[in-house]
N, C-alpha and C. Protein backbone atom coordinates (compact mmCIF):
# COMPACT_ATOMS: atom_id res chain seq x y z
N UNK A 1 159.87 64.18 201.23
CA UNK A 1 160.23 64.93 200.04
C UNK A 1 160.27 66.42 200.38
N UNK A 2 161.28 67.03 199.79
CA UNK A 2 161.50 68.63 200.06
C UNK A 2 160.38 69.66 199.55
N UNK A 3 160.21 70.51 200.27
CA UNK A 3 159.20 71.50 199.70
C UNK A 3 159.91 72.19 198.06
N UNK A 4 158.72 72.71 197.47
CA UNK A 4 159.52 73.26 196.06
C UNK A 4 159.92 74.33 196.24
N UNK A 5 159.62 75.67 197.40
CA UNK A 5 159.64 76.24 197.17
C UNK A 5 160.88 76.53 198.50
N UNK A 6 161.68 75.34 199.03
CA UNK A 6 162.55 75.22 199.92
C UNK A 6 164.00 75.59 199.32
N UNK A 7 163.73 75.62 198.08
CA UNK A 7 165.43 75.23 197.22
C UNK A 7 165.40 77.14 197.07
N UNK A 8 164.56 78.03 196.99
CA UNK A 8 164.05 79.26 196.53
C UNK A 8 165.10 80.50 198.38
N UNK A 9 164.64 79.17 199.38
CA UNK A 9 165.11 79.82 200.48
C UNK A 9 166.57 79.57 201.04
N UNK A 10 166.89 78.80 200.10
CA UNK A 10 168.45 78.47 200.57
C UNK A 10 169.86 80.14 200.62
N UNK A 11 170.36 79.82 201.62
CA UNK A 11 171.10 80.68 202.06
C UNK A 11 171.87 81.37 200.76
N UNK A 12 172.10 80.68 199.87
CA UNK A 12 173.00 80.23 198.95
C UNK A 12 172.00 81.39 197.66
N UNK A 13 170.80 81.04 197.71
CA UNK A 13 169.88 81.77 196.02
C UNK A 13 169.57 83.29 196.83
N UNK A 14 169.61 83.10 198.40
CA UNK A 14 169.09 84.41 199.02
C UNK A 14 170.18 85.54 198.91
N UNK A 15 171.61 84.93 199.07
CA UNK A 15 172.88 85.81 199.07
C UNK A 15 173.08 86.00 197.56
N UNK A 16 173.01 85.80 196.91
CA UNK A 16 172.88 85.84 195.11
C UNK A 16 172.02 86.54 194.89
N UNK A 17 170.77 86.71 195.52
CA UNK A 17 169.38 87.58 194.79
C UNK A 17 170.10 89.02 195.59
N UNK A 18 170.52 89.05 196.74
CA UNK A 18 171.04 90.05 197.85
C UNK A 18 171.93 90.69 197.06
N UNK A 19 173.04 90.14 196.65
CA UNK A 19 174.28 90.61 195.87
C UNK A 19 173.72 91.54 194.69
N UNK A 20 173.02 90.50 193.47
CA UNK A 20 172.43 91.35 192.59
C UNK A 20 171.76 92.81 193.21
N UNK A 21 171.04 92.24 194.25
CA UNK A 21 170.38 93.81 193.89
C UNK A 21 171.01 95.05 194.76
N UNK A 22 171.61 94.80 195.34
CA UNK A 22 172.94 95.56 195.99
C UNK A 22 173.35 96.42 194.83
N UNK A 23 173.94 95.41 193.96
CA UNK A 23 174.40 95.52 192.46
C UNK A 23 174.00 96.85 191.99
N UNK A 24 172.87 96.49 191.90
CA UNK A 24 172.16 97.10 190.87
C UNK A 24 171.11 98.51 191.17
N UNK A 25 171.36 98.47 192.93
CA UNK A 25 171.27 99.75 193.34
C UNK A 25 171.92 100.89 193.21
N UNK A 26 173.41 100.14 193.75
CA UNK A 26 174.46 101.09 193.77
C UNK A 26 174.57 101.85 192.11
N UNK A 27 174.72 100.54 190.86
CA UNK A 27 175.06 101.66 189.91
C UNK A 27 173.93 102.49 189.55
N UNK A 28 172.60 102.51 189.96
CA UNK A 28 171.56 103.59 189.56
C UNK A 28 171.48 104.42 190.83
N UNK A 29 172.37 104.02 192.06
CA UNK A 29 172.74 105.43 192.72
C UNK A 29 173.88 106.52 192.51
N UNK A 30 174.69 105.85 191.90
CA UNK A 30 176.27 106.33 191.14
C UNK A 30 175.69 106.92 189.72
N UNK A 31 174.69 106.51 188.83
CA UNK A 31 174.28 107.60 187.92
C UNK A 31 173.25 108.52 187.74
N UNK A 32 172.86 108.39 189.07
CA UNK A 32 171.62 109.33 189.41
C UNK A 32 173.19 110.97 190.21
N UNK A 33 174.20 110.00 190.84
CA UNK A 33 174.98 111.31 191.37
C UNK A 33 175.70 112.19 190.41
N UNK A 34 176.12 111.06 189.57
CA UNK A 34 177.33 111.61 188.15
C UNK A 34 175.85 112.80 187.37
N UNK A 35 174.53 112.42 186.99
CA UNK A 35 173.69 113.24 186.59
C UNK A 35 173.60 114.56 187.57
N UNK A 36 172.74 114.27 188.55
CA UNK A 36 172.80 115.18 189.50
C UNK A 36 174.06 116.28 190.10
N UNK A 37 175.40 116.06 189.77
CA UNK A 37 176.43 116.99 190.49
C UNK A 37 177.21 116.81 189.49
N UNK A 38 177.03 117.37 188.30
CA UNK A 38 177.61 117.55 187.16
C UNK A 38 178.66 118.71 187.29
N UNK A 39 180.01 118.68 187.57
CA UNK A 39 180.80 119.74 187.59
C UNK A 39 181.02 120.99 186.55
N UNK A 40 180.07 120.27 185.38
CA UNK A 40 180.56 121.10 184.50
C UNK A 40 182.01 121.51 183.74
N UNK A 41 182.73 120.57 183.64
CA UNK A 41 183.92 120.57 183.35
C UNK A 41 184.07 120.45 181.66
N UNK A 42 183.16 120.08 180.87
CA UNK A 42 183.22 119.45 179.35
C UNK A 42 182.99 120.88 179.21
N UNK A 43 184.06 121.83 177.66
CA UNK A 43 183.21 122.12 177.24
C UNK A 43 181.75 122.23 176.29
N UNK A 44 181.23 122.81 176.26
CA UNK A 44 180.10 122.61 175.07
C UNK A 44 180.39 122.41 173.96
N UNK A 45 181.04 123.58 173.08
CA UNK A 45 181.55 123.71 171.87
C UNK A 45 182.99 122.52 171.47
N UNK A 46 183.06 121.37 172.32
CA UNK A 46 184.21 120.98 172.00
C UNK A 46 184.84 120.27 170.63
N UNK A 47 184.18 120.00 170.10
CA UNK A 47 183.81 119.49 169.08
C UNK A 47 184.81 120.66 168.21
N UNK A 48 183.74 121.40 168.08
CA UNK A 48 184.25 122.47 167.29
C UNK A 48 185.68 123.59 167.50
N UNK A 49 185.88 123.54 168.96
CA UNK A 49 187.14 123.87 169.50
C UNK A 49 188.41 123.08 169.37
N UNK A 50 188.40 121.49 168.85
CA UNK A 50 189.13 120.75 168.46
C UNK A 50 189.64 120.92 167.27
N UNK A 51 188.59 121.27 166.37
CA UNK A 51 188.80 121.36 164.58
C UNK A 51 189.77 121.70 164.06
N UNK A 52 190.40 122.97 164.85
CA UNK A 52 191.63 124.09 164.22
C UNK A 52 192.56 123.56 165.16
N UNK A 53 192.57 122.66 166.02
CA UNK A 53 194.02 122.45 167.27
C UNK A 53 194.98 122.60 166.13
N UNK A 54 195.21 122.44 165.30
CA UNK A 54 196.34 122.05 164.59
C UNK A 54 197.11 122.76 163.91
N UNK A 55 196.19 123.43 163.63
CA UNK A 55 195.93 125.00 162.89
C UNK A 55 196.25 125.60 163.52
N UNK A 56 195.81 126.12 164.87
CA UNK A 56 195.89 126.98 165.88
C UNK A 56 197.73 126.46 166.90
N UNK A 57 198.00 125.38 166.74
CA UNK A 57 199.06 125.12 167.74
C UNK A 57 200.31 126.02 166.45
N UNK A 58 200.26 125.10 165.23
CA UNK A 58 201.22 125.89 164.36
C UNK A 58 201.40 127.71 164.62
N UNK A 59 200.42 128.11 164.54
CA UNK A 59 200.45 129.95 164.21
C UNK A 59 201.13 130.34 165.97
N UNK A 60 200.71 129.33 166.87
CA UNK A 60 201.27 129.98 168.41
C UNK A 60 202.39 130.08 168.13
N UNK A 61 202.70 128.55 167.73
CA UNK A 61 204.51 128.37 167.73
C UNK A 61 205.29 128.88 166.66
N UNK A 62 204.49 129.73 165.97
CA UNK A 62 205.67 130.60 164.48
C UNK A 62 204.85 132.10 166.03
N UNK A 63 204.42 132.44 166.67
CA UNK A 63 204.21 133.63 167.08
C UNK A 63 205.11 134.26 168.63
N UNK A 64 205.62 132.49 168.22
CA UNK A 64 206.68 132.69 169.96
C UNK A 64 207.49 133.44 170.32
N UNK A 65 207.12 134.05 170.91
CA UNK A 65 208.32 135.61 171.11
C UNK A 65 209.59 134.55 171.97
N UNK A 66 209.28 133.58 172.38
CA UNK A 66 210.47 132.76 173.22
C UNK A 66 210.95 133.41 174.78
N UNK A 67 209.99 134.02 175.28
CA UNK A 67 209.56 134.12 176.68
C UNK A 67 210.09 133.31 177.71
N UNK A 68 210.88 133.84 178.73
CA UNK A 68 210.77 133.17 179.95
C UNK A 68 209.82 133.74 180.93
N UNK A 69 209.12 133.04 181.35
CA UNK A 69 207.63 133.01 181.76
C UNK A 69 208.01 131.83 183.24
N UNK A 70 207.49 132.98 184.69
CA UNK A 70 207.49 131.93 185.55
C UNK A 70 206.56 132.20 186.79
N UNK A 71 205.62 131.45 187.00
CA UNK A 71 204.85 131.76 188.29
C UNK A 71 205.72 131.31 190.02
N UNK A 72 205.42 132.24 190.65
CA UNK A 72 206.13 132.41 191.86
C UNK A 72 204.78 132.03 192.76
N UNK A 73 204.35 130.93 194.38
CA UNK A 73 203.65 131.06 194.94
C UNK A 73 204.50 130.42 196.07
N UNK A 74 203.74 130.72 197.38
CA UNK A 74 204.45 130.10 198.26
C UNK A 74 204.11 128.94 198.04
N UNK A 75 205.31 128.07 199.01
CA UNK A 75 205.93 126.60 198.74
C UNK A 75 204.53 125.99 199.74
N UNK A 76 204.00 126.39 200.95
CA UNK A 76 202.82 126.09 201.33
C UNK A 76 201.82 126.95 201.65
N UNK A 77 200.73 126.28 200.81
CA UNK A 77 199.31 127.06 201.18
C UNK A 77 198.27 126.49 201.70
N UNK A 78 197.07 127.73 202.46
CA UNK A 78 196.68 127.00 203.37
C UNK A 78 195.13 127.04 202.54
N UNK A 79 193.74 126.23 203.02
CA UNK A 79 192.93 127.16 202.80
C UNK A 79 192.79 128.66 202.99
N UNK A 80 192.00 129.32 202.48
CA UNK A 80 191.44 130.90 202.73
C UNK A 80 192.38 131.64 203.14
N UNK A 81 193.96 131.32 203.24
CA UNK A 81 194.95 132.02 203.62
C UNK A 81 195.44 133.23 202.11
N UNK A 82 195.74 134.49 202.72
CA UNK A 82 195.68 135.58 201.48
C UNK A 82 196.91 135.35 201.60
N UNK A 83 197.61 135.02 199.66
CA UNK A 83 198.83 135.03 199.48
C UNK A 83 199.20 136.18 198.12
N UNK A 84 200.04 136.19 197.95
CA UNK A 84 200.54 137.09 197.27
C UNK A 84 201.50 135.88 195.77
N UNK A 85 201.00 136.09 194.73
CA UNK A 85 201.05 135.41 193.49
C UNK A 85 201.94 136.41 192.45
N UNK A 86 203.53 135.89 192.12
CA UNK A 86 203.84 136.78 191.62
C UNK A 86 204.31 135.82 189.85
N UNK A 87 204.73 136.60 189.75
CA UNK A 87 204.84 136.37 187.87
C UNK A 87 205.73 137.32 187.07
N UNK A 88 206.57 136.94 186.27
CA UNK A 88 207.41 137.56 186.05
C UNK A 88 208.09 137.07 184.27
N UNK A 89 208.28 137.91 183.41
CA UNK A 89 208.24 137.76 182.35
C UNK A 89 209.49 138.62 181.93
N UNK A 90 210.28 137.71 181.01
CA UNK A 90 211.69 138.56 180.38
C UNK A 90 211.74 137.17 179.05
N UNK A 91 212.60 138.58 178.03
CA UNK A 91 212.62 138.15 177.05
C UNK A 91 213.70 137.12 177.20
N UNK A 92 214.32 136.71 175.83
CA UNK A 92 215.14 136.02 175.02
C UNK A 92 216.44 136.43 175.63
N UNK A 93 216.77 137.40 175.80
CA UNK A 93 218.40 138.18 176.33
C UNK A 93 217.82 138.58 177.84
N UNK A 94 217.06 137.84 178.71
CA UNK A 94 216.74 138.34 180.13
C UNK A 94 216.34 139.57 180.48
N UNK A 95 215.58 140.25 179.80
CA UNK A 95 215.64 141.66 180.08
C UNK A 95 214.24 141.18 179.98
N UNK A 96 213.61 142.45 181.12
CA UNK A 96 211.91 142.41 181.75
C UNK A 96 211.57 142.93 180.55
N UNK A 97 210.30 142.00 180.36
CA UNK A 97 209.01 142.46 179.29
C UNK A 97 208.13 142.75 179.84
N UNK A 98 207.35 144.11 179.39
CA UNK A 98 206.01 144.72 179.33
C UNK A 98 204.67 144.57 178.93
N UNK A 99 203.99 143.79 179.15
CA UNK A 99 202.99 143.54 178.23
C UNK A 99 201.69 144.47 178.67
N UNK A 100 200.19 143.95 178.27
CA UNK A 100 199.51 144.90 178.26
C UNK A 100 198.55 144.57 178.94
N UNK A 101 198.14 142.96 179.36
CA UNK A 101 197.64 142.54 180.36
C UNK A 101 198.41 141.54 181.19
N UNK A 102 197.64 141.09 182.27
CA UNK A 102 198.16 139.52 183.15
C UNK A 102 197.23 139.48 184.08
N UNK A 103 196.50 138.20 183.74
CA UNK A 103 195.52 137.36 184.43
C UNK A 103 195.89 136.08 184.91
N UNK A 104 195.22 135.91 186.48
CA UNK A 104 196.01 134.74 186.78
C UNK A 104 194.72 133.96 187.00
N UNK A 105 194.35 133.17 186.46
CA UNK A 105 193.69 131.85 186.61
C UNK A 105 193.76 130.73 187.21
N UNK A 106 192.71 130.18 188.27
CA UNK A 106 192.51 129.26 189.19
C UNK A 106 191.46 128.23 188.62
N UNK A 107 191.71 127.15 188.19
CA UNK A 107 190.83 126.21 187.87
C UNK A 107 190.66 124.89 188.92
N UNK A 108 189.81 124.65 189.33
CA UNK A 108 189.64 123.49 190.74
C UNK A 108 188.89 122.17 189.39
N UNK A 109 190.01 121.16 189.40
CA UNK A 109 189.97 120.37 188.47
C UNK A 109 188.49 119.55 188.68
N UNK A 110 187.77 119.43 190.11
CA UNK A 110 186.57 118.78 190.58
C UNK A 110 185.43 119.49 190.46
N UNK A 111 185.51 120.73 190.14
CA UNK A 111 184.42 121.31 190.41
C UNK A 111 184.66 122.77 189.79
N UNK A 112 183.97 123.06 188.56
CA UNK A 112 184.53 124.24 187.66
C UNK A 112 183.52 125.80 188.54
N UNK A 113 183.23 125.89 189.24
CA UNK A 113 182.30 126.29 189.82
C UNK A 113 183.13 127.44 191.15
N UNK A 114 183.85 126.43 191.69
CA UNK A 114 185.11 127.16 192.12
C UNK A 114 186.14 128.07 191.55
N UNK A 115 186.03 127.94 190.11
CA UNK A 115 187.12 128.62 189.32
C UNK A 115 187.04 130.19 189.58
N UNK A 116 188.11 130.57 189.52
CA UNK A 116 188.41 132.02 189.42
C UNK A 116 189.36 132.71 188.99
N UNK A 117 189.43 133.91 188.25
CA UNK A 117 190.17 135.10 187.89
C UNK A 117 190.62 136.60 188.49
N UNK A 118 192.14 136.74 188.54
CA UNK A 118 192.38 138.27 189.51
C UNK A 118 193.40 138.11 188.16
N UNK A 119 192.96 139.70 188.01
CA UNK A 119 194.16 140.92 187.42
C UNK A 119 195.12 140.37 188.24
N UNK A 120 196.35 140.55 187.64
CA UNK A 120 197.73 141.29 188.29
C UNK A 120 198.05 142.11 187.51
N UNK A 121 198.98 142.90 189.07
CA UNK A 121 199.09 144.09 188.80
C UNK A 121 200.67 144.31 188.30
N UNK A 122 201.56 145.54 187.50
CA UNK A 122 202.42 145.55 187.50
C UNK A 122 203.30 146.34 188.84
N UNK A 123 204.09 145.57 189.39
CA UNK A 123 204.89 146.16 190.89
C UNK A 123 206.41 146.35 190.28
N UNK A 124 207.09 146.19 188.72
CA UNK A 124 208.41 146.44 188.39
C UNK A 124 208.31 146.00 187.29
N UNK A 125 209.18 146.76 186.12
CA UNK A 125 209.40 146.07 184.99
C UNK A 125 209.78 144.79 184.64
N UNK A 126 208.45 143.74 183.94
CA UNK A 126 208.65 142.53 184.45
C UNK A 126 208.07 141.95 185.03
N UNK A 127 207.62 142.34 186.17
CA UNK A 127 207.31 141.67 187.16
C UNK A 127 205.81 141.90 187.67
N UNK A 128 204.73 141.12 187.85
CA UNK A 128 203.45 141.53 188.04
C UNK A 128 203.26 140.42 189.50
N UNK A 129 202.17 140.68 190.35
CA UNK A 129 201.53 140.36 191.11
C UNK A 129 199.90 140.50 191.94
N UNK A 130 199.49 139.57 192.37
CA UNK A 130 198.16 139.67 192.55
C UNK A 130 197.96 138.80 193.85
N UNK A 131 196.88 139.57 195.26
CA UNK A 131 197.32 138.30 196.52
C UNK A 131 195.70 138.27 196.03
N UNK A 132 195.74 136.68 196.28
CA UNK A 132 194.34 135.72 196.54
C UNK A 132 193.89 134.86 197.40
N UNK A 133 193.42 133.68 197.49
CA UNK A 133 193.09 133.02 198.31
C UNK A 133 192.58 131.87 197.51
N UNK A 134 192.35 130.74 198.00
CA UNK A 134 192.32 129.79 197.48
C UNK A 134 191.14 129.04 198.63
N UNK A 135 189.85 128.83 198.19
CA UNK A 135 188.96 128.63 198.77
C UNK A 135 188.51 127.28 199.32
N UNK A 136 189.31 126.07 198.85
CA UNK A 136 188.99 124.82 199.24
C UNK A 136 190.30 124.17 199.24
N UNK A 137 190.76 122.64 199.82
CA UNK A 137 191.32 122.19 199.65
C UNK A 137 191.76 120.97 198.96
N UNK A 138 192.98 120.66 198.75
CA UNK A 138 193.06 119.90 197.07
C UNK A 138 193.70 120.61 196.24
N UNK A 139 193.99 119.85 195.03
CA UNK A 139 194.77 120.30 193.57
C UNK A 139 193.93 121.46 193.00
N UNK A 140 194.60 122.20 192.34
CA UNK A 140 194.23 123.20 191.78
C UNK A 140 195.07 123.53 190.48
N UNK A 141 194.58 123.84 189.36
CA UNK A 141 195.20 124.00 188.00
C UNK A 141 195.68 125.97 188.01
N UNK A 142 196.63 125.65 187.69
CA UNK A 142 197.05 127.66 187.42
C UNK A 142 196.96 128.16 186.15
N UNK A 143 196.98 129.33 185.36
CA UNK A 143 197.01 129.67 184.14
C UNK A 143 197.42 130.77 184.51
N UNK A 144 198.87 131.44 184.14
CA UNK A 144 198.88 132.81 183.99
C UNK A 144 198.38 133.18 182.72
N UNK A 145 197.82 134.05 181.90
CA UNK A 145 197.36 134.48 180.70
C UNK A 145 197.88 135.46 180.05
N UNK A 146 199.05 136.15 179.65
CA UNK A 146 199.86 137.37 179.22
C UNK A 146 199.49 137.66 177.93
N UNK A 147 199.09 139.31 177.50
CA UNK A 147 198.37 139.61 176.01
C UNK A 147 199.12 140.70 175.93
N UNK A 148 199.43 141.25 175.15
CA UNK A 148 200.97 141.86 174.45
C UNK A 148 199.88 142.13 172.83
N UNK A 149 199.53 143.41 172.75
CA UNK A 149 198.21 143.60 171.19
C UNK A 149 197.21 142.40 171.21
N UNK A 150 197.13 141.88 170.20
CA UNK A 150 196.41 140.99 170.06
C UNK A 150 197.04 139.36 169.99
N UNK A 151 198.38 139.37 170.47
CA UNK A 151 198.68 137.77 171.27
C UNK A 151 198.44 137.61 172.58
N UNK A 152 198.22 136.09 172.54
CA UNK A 152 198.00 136.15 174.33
C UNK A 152 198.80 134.81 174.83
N UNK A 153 199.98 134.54 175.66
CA UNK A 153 200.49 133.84 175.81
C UNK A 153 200.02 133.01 177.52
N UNK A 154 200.14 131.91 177.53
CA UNK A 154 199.94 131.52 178.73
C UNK A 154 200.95 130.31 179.19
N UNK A 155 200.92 130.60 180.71
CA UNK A 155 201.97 129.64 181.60
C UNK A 155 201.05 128.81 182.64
N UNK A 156 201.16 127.41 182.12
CA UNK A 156 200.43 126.60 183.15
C UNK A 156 201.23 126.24 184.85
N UNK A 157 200.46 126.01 186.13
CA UNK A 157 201.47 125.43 187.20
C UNK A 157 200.18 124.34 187.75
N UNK A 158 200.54 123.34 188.20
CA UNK A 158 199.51 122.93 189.02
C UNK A 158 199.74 122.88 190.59
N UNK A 159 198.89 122.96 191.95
CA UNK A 159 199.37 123.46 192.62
C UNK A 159 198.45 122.50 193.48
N UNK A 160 199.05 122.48 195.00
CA UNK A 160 198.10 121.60 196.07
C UNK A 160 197.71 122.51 197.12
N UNK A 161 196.54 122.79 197.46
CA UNK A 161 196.54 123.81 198.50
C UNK A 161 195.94 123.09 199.96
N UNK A 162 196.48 123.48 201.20
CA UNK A 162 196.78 122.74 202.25
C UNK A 162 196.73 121.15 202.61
N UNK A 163 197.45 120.85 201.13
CA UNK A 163 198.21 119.49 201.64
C UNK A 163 199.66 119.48 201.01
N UNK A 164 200.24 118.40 201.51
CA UNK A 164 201.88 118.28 201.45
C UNK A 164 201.83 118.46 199.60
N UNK A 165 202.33 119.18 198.78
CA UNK A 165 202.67 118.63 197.46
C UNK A 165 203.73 118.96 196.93
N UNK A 166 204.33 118.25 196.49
CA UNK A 166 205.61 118.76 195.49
C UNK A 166 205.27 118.66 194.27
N UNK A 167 205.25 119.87 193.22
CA UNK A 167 205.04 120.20 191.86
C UNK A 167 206.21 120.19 191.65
């Protein structure tokens, strides 16, 4: 007659108890990391930054001056390589607009921590620029930010820095 506690050692209950707790390591090592290396990407207030979307999208789009708005970067970038970021703004009938600021914004979609902001400068009516660098590699989100009194218009690009991408 078989031992009782023979059926307990079979290859078969040992690879099953193995699996589970494999299991069940990994996801309390996967939410100990998601806790631990929190990018910070949510904002806080979102809740409350949602409330008026609706509100707030209407008043942009009755405030549209109807802008052609276009970010210029080279076609490849490297890491830590200093490039020169240009931007360029004309009205409705093509003629260069003036505004009163231009900020160009770098958001690293993995890790908000990386993010960064440079002035540009104006180099021609119209036309602004700012050289930066781009500190890691991977996708990267753009925002030019243009404020003209108290509007502030912005132009999104998304961008790959030293790998192959076509935007």
């Amino acid at each position: 007659m078989a031992d009782k506690n023979s059926a307990w050692r079979s290859p078969w209950v040992i690879g099953w108890v193995a699996m589970v707790a494999i299991f069940f390591s990994m996801n309390l090592f996967m939410i100990f990391m998601a806790v631990d290396n929190n990018p910070g990407l949510v904002n806080e207030d979102f809740y409350e930054r949602g409330q008026d979307y609706e509100e707030n999208m209407m008043k942009r789009r009755a405030n549209d001056p109807g802008w052609q708005m276009k970010i210029q970067l080279p076609r490849k970038i490297d890491v830590d390589q200093l490039i020169a970021a240009r931007f360029t703004v004309k009205d409705k009938s093509d003629q260069p607009v003036t505004v009163d600021q231009v900020m160009f914004h770098a958001y690293r979609p993995s890790d908000a921590a990386e993010d960064f902001s440079v002035p540009m400068l104006q180099v021609a009516p119209g036309v602004y620029e700012a050289e930066l660098r781009f500190p890691l590699l991977g996708a990267w989100d753009i925002l030019v930010s243009v404020k003209r009194g108290e509007d502030e218009f912005n132009t999104p690009k998304r961008i790959g820095v030293g790998i192959d991408w076509m935007p």
